[in-house]
N, C-alpha and C. Protein backbone atom coordinates (compact mmCIF):
# COMPACT_ATOMS: atom_id res chain seq x y z
N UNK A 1 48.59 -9.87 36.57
CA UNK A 1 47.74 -8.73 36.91
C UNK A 1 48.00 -7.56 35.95
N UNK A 2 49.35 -7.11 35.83
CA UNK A 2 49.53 -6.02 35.09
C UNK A 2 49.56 -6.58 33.69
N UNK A 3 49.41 -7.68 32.84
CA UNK A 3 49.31 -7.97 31.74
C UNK A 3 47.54 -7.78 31.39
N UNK A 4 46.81 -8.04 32.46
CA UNK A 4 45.03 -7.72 32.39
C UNK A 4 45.21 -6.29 32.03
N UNK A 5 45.87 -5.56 32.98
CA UNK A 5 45.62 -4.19 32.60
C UNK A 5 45.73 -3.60 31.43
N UNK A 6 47.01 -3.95 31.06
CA UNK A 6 47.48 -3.77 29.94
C UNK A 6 46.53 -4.45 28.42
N UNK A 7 45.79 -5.35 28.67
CA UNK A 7 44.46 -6.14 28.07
C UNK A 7 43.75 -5.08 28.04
N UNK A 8 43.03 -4.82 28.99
CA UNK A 8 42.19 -4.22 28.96
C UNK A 8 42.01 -2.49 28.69
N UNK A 9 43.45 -1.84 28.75
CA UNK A 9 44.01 -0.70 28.04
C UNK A 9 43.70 -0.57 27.03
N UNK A 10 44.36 -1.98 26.26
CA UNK A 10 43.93 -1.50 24.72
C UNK A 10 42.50 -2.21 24.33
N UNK A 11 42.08 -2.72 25.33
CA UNK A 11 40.37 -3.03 24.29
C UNK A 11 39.81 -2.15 24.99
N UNK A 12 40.10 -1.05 25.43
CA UNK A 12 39.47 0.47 25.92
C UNK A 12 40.15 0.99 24.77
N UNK A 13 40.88 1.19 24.25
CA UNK A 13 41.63 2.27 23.42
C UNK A 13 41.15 2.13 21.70
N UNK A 14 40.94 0.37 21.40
CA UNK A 14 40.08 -0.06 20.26
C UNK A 14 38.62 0.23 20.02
N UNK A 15 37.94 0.52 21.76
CA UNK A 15 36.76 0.20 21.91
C UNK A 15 36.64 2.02 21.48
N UNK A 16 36.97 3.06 21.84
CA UNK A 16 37.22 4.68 21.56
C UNK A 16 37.54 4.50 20.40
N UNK A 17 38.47 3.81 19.49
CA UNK A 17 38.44 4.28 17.95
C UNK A 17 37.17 3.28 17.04
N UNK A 18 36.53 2.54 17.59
CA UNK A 18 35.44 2.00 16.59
C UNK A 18 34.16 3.26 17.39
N UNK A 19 34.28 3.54 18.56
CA UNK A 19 32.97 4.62 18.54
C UNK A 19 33.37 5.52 17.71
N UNK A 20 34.72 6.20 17.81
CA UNK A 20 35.18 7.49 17.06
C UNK A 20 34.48 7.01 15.52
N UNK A 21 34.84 5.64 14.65
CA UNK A 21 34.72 5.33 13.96
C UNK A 21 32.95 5.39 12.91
N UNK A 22 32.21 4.94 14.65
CA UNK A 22 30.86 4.88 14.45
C UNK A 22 30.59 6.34 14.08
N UNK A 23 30.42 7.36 15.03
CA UNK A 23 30.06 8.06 14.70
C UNK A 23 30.17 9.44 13.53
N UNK A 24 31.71 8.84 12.89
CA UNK A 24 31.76 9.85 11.52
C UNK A 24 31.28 9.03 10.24
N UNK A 25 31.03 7.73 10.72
CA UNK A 25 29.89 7.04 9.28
C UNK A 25 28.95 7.51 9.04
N UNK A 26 28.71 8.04 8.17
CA UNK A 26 26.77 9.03 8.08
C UNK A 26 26.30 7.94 6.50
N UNK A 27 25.17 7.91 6.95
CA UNK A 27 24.23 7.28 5.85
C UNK A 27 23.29 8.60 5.80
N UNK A 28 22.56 8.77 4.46
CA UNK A 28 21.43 9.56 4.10
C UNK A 28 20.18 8.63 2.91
N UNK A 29 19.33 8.88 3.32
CA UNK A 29 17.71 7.90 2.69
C UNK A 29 16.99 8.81 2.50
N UNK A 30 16.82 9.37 1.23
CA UNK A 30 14.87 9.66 0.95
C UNK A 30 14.29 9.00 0.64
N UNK A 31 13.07 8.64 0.45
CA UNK A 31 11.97 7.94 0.35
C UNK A 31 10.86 8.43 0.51
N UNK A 32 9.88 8.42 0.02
CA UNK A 32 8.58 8.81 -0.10
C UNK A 32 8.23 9.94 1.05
N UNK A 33 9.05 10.72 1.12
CA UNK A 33 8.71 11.92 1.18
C UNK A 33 9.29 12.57 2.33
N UNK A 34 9.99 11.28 3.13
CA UNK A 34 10.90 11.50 4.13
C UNK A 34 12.62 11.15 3.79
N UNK A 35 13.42 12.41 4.31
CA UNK A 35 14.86 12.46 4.28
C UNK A 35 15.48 12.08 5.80
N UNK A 36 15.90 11.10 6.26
CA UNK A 36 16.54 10.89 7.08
C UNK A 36 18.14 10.44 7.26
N UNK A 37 19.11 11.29 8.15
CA UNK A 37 20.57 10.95 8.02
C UNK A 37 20.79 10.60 9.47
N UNK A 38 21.66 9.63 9.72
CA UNK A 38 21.79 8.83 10.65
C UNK A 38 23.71 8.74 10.74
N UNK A 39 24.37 8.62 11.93
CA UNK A 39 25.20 8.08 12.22
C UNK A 39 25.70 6.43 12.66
N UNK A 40 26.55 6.24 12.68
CA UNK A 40 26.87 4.56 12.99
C UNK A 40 26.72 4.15 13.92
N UNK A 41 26.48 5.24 14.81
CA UNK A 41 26.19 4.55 16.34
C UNK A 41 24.17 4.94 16.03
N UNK A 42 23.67 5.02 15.27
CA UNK A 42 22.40 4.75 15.19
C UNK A 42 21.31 5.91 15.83
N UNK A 43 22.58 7.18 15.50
CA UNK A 43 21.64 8.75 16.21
C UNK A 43 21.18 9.14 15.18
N UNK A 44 20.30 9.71 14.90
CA UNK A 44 19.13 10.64 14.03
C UNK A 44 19.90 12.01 13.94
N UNK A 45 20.57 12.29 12.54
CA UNK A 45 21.07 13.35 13.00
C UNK A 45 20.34 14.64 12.20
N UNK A 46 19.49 13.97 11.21
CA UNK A 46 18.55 14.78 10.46
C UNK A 46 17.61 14.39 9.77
N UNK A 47 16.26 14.64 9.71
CA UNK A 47 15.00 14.39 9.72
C UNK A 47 14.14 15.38 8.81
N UNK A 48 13.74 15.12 7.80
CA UNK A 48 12.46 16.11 7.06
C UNK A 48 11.91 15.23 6.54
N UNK A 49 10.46 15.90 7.20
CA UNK A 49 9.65 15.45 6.30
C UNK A 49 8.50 16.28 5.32
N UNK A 50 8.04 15.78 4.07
CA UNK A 50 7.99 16.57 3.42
C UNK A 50 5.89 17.09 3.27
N UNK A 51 6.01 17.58 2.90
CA UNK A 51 4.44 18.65 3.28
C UNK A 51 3.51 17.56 3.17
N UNK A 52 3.39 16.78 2.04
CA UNK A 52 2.52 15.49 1.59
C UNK A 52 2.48 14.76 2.49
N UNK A 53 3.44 14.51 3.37
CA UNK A 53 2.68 13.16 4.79
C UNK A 53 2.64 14.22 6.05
N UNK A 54 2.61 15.17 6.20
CA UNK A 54 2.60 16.00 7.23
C UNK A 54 0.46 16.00 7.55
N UNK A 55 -0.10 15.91 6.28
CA UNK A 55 -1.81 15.34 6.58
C UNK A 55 -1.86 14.01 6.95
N UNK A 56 -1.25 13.49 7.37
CA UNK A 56 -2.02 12.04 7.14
C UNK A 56 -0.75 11.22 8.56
N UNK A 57 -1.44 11.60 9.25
CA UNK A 57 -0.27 11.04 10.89
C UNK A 57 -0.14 9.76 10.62
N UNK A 58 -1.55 9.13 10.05
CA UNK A 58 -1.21 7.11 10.01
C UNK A 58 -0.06 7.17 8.80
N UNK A 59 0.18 8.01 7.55
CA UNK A 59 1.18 7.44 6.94
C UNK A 59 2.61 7.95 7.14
N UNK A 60 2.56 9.31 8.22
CA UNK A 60 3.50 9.71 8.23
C UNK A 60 4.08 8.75 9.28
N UNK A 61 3.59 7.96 9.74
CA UNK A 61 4.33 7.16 11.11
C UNK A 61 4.76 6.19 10.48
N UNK A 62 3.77 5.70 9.59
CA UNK A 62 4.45 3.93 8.74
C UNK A 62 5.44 4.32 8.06
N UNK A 63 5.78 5.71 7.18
CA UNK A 63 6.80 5.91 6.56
C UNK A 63 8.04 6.18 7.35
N UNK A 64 7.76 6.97 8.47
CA UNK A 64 8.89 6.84 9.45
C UNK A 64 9.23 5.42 9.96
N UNK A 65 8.63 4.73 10.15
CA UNK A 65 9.02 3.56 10.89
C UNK A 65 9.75 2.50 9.53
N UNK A 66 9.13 2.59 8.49
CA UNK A 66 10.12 1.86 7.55
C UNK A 66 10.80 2.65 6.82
N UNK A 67 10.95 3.85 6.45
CA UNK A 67 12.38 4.21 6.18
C UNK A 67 13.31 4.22 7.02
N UNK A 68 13.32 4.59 8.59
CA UNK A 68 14.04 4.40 9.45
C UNK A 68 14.42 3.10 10.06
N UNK A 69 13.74 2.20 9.25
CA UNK A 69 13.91 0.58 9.71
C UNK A 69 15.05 0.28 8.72
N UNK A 70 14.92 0.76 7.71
CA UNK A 70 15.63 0.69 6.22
C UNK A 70 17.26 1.22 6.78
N UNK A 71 17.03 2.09 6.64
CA UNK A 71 18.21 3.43 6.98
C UNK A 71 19.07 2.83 8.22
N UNK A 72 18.73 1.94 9.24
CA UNK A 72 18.92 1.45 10.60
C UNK A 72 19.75 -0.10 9.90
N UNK A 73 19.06 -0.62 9.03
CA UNK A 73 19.60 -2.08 8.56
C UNK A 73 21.25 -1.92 7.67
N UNK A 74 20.74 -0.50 6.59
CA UNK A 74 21.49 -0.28 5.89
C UNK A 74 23.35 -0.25 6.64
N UNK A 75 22.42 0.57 7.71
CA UNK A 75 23.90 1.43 8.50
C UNK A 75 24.41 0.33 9.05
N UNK A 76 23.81 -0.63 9.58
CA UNK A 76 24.24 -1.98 10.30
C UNK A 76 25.21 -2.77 9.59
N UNK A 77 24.53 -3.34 8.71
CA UNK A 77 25.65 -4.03 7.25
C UNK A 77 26.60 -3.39 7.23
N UNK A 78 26.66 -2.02 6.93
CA UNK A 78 27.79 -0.92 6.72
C UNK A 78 28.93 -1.16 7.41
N UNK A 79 28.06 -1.22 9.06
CA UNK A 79 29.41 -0.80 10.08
C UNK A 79 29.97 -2.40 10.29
N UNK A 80 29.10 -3.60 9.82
CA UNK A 80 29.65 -5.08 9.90
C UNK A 80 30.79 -4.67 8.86
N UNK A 81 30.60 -4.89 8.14
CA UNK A 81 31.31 -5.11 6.99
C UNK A 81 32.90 -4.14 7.20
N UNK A 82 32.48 -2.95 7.84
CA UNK A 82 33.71 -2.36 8.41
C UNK A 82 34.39 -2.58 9.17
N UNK A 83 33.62 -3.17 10.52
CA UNK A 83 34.24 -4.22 11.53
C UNK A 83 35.20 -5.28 11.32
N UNK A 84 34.64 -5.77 10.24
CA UNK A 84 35.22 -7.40 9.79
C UNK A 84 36.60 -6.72 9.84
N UNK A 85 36.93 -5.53 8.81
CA UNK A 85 38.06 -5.32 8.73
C UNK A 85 39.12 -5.04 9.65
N UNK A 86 38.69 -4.65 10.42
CA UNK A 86 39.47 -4.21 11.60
C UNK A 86 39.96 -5.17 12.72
N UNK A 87 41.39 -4.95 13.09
CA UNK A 87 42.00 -5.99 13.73
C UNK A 87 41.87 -6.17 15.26
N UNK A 88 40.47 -6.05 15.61
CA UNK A 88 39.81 -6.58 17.18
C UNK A 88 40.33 -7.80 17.53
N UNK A 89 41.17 -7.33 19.41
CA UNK A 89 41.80 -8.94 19.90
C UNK A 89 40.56 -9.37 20.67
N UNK A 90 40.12 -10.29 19.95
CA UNK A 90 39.34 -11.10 21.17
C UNK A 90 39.50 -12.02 21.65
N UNK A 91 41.04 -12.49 21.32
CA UNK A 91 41.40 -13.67 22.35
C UNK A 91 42.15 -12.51 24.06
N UNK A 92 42.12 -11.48 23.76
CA UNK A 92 41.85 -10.73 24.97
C UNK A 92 40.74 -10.18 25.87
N UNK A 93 39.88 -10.51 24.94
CA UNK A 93 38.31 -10.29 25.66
C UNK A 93 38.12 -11.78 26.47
N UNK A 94 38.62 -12.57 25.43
CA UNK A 94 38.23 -14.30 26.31
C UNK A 94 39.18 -14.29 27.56
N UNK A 95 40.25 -14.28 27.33
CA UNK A 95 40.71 -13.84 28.42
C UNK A 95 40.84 -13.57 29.47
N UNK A 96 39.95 -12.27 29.59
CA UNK A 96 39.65 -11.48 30.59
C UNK A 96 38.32 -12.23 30.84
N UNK A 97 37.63 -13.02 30.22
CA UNK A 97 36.24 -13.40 30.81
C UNK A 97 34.92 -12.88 30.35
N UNK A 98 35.49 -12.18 28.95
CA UNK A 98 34.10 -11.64 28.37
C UNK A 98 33.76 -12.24 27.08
């Protein structure tokens, strides 16, 4: 019983330093006329867009939706590839049943 706890202590205590982790990763993307910066946990933390798609709502939405599709993939790979590195027990997650 107290060895679960103790399990589950520290994949609470791993699980707080990969959010801590997520969220000081920042990515930044311009692209056709939109600047968007994003964190690792996948928040919008800054957004402009620029006067040229501000007429035209059908392109200002397709450009939002694929630079932010872009910017969303980028950050993903990012935070894999950072993950890999890091020494997560998951023969304590099996364990416990997750």
């Amino acid at each position: 019983m107290f060895n679960k706890l103790k399990q589950f202590k520290e994949l609470r205590t791993q699980a707080k330093q990969m959010q801590k982790q997520m969220d000081e990763e920042i990515l930044e993307k311009t692209k056709d006329g939109l600047r968007i910066k994003i964190n690792g946990a996948n928040e919008i933390l800054e957004l402009e867009i620029g006067d040229e798609l501000m007429s035209d709502k059908s392109k200002l939405a397709k450009v939002i939706k694929n630079v932010f599709g872009e910017t969303m993939r980028e950050m993903q790979k990012k935070m894999a590839k950072k993950m890999l590195g890091q020494n997560i027990n998951f023969d304590a997650l099996k364990k416990m049943g997750m």
